[in-house]
Structures are given as C-alpha cells and as structure tokens.
C-alpha atoms as a PDB file:
ATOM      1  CA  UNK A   1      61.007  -3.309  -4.040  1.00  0.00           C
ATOM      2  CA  UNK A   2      63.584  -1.082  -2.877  1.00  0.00           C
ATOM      3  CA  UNK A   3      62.316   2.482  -0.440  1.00  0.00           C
ATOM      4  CA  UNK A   4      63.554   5.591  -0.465  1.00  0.00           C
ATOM      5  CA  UNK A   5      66.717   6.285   1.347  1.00  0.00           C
ATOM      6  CA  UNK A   6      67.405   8.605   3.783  1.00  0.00           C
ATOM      7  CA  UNK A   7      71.036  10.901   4.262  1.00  0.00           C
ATOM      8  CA  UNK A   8      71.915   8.000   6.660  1.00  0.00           C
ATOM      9  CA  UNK A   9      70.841   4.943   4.370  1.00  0.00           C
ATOM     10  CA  UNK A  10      67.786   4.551   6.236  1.00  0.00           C
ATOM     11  CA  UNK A  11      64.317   3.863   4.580  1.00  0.00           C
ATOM     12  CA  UNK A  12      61.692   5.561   5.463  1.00  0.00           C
ATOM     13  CA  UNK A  13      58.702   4.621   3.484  1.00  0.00           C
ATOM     14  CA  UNK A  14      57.929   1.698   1.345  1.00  0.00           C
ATOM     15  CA  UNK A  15      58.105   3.884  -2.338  1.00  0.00           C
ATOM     16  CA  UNK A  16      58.882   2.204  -4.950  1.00  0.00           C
ATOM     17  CA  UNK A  17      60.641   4.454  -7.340  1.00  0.00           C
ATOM     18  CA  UNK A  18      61.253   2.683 -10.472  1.00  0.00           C
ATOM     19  CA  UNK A  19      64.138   1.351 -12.423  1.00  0.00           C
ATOM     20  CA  UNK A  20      67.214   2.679 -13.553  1.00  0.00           C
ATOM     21  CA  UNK A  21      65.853   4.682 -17.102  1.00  0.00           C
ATOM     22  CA  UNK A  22      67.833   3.312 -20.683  1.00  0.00           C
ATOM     23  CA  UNK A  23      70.716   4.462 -22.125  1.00  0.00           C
ATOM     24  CA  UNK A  24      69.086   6.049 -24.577  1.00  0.00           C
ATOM     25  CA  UNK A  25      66.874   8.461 -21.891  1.00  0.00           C
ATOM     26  CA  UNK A  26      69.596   9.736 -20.312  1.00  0.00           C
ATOM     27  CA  UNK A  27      71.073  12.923 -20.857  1.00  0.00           C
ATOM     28  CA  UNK A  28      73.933  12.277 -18.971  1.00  0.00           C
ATOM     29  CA  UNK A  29      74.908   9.386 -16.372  1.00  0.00           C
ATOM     30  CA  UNK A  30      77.937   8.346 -13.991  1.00  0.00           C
ATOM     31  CA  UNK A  31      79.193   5.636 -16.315  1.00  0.00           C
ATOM     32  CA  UNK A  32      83.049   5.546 -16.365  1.00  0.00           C
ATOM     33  CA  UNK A  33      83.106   8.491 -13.387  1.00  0.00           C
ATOM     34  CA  UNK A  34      83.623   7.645  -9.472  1.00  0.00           C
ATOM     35  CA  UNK A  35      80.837   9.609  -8.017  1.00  0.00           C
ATOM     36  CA  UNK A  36      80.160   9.272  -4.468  1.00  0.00           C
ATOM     37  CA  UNK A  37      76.849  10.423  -2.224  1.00  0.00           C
ATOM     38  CA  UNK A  38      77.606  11.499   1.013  1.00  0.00           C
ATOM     39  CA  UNK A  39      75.455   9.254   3.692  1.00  0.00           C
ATOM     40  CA  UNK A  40      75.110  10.837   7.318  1.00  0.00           C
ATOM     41  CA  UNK A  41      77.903  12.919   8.766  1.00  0.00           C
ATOM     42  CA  UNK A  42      80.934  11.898   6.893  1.00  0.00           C
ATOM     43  CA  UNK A  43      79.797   7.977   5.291  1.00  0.00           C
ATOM     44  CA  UNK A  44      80.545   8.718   1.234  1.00  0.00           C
ATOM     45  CA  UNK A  45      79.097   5.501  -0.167  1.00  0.00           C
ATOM     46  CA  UNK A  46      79.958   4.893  -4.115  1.00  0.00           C
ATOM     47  CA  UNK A  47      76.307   5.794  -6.398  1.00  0.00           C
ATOM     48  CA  UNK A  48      75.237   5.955  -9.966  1.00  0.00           C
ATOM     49  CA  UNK A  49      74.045   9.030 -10.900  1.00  0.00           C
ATOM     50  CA  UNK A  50      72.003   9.846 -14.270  1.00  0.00           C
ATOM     51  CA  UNK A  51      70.095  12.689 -15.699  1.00  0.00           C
ATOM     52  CA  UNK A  52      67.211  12.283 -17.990  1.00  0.00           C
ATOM     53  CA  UNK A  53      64.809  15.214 -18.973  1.00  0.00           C
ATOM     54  CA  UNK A  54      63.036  14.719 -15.999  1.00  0.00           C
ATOM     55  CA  UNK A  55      64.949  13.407 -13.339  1.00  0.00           C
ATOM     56  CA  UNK A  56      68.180  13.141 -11.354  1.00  0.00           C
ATOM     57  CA  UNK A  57      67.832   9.041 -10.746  1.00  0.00           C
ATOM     58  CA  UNK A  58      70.405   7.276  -8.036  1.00  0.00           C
ATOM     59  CA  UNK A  59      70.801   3.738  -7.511  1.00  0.00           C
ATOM     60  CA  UNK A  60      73.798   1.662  -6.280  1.00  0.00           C
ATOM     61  CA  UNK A  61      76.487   0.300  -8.664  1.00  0.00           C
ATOM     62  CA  UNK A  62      75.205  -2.311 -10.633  1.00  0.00           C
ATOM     63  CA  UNK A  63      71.780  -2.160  -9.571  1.00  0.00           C
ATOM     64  CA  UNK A  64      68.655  -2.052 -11.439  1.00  0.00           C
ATOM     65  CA  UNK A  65      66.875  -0.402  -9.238  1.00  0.00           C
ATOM     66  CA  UNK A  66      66.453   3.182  -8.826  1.00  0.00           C
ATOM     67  CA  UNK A  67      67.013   4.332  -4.645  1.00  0.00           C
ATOM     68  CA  UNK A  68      66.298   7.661  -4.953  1.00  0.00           C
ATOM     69  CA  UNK A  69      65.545  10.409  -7.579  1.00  0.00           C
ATOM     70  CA  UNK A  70      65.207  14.175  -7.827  1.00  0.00           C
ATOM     71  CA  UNK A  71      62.424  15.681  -9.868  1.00  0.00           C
ATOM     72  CA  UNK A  72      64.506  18.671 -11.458  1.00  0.00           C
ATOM     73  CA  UNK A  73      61.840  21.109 -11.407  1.00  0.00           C
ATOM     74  CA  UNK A  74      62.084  21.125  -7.540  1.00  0.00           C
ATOM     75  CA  UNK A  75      65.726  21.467  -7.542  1.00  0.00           C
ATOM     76  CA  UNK A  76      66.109  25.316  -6.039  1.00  0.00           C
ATOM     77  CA  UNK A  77      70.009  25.221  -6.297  1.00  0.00           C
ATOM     78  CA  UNK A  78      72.930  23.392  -7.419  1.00  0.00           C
ATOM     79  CA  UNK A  79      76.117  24.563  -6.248  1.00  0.00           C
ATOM     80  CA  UNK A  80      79.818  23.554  -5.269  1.00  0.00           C
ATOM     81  CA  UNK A  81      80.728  22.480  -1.539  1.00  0.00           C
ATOM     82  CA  UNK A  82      82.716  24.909  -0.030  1.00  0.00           C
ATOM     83  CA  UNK A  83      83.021  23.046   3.298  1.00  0.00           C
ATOM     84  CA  UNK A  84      86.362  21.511   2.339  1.00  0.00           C
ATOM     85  CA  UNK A  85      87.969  22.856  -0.277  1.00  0.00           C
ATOM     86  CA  UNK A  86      90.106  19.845  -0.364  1.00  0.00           C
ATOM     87  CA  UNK A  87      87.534  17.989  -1.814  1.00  0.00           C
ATOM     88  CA  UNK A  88      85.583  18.030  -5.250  1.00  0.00           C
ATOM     89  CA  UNK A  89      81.819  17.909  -4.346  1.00  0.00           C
ATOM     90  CA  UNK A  90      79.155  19.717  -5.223  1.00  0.00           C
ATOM     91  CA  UNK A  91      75.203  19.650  -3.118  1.00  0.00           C
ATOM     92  CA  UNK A  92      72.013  19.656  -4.721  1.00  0.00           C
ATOM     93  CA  UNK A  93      69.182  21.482  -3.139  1.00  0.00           C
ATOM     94  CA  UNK A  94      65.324  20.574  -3.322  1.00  0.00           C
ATOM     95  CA  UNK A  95      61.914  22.736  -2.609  1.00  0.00           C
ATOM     96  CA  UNK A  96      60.472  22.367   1.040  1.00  0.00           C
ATOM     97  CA  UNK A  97      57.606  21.372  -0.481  1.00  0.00           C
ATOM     98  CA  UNK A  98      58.596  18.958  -2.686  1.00  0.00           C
ATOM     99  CA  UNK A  99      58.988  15.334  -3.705  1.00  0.00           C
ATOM    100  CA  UNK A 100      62.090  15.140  -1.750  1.00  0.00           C
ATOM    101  CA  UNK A 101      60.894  17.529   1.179  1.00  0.00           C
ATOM    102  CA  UNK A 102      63.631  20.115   0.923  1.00  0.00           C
ATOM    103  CA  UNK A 103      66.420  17.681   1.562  1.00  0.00           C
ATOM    104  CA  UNK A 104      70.277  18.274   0.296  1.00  0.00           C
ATOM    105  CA  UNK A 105      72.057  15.871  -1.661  1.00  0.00           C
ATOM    106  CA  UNK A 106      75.782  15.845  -1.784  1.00  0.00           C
ATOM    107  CA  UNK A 107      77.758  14.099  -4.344  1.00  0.00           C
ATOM    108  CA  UNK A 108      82.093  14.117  -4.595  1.00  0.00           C
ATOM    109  CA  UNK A 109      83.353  14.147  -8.163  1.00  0.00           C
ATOM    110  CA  UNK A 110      86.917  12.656  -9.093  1.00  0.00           C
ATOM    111  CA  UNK A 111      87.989  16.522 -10.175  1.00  0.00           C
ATOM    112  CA  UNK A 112      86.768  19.612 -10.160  1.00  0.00           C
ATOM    113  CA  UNK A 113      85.903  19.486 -14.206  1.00  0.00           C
ATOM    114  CA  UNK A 114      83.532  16.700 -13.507  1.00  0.00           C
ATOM    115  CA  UNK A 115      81.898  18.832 -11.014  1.00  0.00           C
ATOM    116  CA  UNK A 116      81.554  21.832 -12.550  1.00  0.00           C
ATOM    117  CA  UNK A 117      79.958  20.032 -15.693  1.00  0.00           C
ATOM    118  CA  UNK A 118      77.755  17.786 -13.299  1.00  0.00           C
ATOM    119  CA  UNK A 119      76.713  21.319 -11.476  1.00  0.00           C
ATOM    120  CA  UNK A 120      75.978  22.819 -15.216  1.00  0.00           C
ATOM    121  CA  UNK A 121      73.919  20.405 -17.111  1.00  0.00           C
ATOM    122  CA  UNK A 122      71.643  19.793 -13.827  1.00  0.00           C
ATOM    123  CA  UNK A 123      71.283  23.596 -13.265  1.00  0.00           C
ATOM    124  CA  UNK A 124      70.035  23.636 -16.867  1.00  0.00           C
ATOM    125  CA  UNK A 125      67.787  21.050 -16.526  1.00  0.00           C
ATOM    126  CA  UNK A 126      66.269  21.862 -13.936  1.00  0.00           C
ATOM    127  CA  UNK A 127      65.285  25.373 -15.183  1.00  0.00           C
ATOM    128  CA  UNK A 128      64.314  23.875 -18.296  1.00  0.00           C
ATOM    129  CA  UNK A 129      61.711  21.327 -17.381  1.00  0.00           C
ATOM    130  CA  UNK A 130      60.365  24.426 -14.725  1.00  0.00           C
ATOM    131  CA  UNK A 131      59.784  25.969 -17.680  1.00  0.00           C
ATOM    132  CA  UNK A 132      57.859  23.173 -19.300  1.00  0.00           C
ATOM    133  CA  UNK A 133      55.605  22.371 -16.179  1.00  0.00           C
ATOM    134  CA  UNK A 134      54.841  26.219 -15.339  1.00  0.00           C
ATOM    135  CA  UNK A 135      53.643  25.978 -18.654  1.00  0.00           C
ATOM    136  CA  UNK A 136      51.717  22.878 -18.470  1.00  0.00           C
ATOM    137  CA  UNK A 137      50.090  24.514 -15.598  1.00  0.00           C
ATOM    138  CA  UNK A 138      48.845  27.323 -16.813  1.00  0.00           C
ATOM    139  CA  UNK A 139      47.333  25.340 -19.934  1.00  0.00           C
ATOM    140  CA  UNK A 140      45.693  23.412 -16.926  1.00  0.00           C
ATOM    141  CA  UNK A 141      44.156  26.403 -15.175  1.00  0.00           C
ATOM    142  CA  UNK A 142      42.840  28.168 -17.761  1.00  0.00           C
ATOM    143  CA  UNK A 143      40.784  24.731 -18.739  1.00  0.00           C
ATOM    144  CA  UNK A 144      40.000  24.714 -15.690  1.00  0.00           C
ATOM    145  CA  UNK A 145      38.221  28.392 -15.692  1.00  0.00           C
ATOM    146  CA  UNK A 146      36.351  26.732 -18.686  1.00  0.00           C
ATOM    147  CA  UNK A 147      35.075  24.248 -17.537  1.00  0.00           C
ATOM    148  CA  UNK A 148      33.562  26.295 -14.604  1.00  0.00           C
ATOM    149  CA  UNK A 149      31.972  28.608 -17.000  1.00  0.00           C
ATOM    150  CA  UNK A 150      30.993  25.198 -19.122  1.00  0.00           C
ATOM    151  CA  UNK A 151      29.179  23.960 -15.532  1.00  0.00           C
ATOM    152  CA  UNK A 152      27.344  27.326 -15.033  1.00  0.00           C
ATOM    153  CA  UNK A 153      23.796  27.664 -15.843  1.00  0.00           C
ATOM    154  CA  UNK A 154      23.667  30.755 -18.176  1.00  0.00           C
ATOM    155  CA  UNK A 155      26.315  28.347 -20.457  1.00  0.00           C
ATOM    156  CA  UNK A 156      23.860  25.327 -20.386  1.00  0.00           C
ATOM    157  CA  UNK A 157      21.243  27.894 -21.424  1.00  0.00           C
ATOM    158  CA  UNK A 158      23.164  29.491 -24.024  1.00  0.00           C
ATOM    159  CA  UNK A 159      24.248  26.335 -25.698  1.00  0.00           C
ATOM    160  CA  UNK A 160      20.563  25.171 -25.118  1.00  0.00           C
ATOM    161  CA  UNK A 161      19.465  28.310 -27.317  1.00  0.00           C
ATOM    162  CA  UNK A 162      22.345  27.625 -29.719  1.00  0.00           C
ATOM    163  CA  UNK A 163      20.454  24.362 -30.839  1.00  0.00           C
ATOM    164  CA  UNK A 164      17.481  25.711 -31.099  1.00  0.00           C
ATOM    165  CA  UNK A 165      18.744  28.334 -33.360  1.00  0.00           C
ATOM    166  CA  UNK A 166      21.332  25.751 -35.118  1.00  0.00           C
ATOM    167  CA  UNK A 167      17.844  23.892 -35.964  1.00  0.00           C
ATOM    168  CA  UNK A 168      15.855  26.380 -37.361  1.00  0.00           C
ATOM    169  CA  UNK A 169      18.872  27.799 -39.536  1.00  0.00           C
ATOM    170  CA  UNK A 170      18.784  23.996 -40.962  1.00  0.00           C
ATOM    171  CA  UNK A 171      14.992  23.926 -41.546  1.00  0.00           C
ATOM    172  CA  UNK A 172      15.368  27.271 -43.359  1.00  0.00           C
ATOM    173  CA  UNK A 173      18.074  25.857 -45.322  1.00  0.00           C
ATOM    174  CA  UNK A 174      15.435  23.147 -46.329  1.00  0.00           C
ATOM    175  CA  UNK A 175      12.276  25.201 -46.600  1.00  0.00           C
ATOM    176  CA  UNK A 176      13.474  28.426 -48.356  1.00  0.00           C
ATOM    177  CA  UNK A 177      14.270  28.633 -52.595  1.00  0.00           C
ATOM    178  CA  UNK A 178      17.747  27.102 -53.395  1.00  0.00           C
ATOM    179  CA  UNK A 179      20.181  29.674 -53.964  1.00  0.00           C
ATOM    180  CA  UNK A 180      23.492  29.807 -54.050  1.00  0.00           C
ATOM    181  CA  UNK A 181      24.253  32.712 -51.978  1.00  0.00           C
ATOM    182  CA  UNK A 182      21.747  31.486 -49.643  1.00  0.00           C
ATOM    183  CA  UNK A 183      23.532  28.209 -49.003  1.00  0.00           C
ATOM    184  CA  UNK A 184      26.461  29.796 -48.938  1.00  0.00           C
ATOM    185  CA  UNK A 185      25.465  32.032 -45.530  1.00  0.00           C
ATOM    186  CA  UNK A 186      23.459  28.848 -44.360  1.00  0.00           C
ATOM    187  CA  UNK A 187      26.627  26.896 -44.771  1.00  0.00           C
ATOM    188  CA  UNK A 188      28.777  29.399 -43.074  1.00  0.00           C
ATOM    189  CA  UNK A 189      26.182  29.269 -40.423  1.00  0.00           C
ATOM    190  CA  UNK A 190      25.838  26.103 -39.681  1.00  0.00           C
ATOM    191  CA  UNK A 191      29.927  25.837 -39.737  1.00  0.00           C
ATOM    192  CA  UNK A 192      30.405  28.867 -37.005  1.00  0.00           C
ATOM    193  CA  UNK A 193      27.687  26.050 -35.056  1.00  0.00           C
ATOM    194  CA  UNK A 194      30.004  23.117 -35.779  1.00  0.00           C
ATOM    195  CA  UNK A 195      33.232  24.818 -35.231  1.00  0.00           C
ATOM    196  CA  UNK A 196      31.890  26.698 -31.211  1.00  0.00           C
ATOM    197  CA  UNK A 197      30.269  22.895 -30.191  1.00  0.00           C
ATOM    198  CA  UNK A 198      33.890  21.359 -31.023  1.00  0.00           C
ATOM    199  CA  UNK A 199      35.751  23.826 -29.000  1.00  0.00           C
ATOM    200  CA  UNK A 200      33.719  23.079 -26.548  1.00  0.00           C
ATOM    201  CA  UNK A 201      33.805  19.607 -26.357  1.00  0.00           C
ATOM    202  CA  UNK A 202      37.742  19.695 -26.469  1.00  0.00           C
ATOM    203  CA  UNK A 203      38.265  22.179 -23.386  1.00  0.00           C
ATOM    204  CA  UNK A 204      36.361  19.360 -21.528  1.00  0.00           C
ATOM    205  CA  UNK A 205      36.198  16.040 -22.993  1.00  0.00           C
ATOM    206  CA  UNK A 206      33.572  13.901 -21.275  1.00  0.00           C
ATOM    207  CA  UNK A 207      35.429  11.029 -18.945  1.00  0.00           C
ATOM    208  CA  UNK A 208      34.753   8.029 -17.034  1.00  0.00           C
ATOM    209  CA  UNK A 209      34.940  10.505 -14.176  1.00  0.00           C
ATOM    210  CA  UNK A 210      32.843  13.458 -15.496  1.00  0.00           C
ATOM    211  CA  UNK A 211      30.294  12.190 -17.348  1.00  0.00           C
ATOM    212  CA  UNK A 212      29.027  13.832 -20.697  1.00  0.00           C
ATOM    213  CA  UNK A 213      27.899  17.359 -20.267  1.00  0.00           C
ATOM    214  CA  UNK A 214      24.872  19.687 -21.520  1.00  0.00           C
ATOM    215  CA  UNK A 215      27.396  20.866 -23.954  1.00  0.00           C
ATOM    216  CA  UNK A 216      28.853  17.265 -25.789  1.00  0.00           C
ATOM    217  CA  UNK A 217      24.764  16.619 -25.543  1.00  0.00           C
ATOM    218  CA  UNK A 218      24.387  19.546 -27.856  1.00  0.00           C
ATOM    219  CA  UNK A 219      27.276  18.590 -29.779  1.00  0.00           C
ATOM    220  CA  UNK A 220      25.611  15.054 -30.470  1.00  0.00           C
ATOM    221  CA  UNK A 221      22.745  16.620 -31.329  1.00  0.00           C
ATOM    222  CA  UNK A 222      24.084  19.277 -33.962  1.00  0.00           C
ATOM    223  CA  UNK A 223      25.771  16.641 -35.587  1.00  0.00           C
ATOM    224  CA  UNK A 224      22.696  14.472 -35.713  1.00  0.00           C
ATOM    225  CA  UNK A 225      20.746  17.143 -36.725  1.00  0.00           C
ATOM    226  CA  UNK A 226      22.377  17.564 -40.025  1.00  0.00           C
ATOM    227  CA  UNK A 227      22.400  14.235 -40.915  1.00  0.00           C
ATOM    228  CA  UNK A 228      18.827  13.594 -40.208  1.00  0.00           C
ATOM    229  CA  UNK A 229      18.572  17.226 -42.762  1.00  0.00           C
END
C-alpha cells in the first residue's frame, strides 16, 4: 500500500488512501492536461489530479493508486500563486484541523485558463459539499438531543404510561357497544399510539452497539398488543 506523502515526497504514516475513483465519479480530472505538484522548495514532480464530489484525489501518472487526497470540505482557500508571476500555478489551502493538517498544496497548470477553471470548479466544490456535511451535522445533533431525552427517566416513564393507556383504550375498544363513531375515535387513538412509538423508534434505532431501549420495548409491545386484540 502506498502512505501519504509529504511536500518533500516523504511518507509519513502508513495510510492507505484508496484507489484512483472511475471515470464516471469524477467531476473533473487531469487527463490530457500537464499538471505538476510542487515537492519541497522548488522539486515540481508531474501528478494526476481529479475531482469527485468529495475529494481532490492525487496519484502519480499511470498509477492506480491514490498518494494523497483533499477532503473538499476542509479546503479554506483556493487561490492563484502570485510568487512568480511567470508561472501558471495556483495553491490549495486546508483547515488546521483537518485531514490534511492545514498543509498547502501547489499545483502549475500549462496556462492560465486551465488554472483559473481548476481554481473555480474546486472552490465550488468545496463550498458545496460544506454545505452538505454542515447539514448532515446538524441532522446528527439534534438526534442526538433525542436520544438523551429518549435515555432520561421521566421518557421511560412516560412511554411506560403510554402503554398502559394504549391498553386500556384497546380493552375499551373490545368491551364497550360497537359503534361506529366509537371505533372511529378508538381507531384514531390507537393510530396517534402507533404513529408517537414509530417516531420514536426511528430517532434511535436499536444497534448491535445500543441495545433495544424502554421505548422499541414499548413499541413491540403496542404492536403485539393489537394483534393479541
């Protein structure tokens, strides 16, 4: 397995990053360009360079193997090197606290077209898929604020309660005179049960690593509960 490489070609760490992604799940790649990643001080060694929707992947020409890749949500900048102006380059930026631990990347372009399209489709990218994961994690936290309420005791009482009363509104649905707008309010009932023990159950599915709560208990039970009525 190839490790990731460092500004100077060095590896320093054993990670195994992958292969080079398909044709068909990349947005945009190298193929047909001359794109060159600047190694150390002033060593600009030859690199293929793709974009997919989540990554900017590198790997040596003709290699399988991916050396190095840039989640684009933890690209902070992407901008044109001024440093010569003799030369067509732009340098990608990461987060400090990121995959790539705020490192620059520097890549030379054959003109300055190819860089300023290279410098646009990662810069949109890259504020695209931040989108997608700042919204991914706030789906995540508010589970998460449910599933602490779902732990609490006053929950595991309520939805204790809640079967109690979910049984009784059954029995009455048995015991009392058949009517039809009687089983119509029983069967509304007994839905507004069916309908809160679901919602529960899908803000926190039982796993191999949380086992099955108080509340998918209850669930079991409601649904048992009517077929046994």
């Amino acid at each position: 397995p190839l490790s990731r490489e460092t500004g100077s070609g060095m590896d320093i760490s054993n990670l195994l990053v992958g292969v080079v992604p398909p044709a068909s799940e990349q947005i945009k790649s190298s193929v047909g360009e001359k794109i060159h990643k600047l190694c150390g001080d002033s060593d600009w060694q030859p690199r293929f360079i793709a974009v997919t929707d989540s990554f900017l992947v590198m790997s040596h020409p003709g290699a399988k193997e991916v050396s190095d890749q840039i989640p684009l949500h933890e690209i902070s900048e992407c901008s044109k090197l001024e440093a010569d102006s003799n030369l067509s380059a732009f340098v990608v930026c990461t987060m400090d606290d990121g995959y790539n631990g705020g490192r620059q990347y520097t890549f030379s372009a054959e003109s300055e077209e190819c860089v300023v399209g290279w410098m646009k489709l990662i810069s949109e990218q890259a504020i695209t898929r931040s989108a997608q994961i700042h919204k991914r994690s706030w789906v995540r936290k508010q589970q998460e604020k449910a599933r602490v309420i779902m732990k609490s005791r006053n929950w595991q009482i309520m939805m204790g309660l809640l079967i109690v009363a979910n049984f009784i509104v059954n029995i009455g649905q048995q015991c009392l005179p058949t009517r039809q707008s009687h089983t119509d309010q029983n069967t509304r009932i007994f839905n507004a049960f069916d309908i809160l023990f679901t919602a529960a159950s899908f803000i926190s599915p039982p796993t191999q690593h949380n086992p099955p709560t108080h509340t998918h208990l209850c669930t079991r039970a409601c649904a048992q509960t009517r077929c046994l009525l």
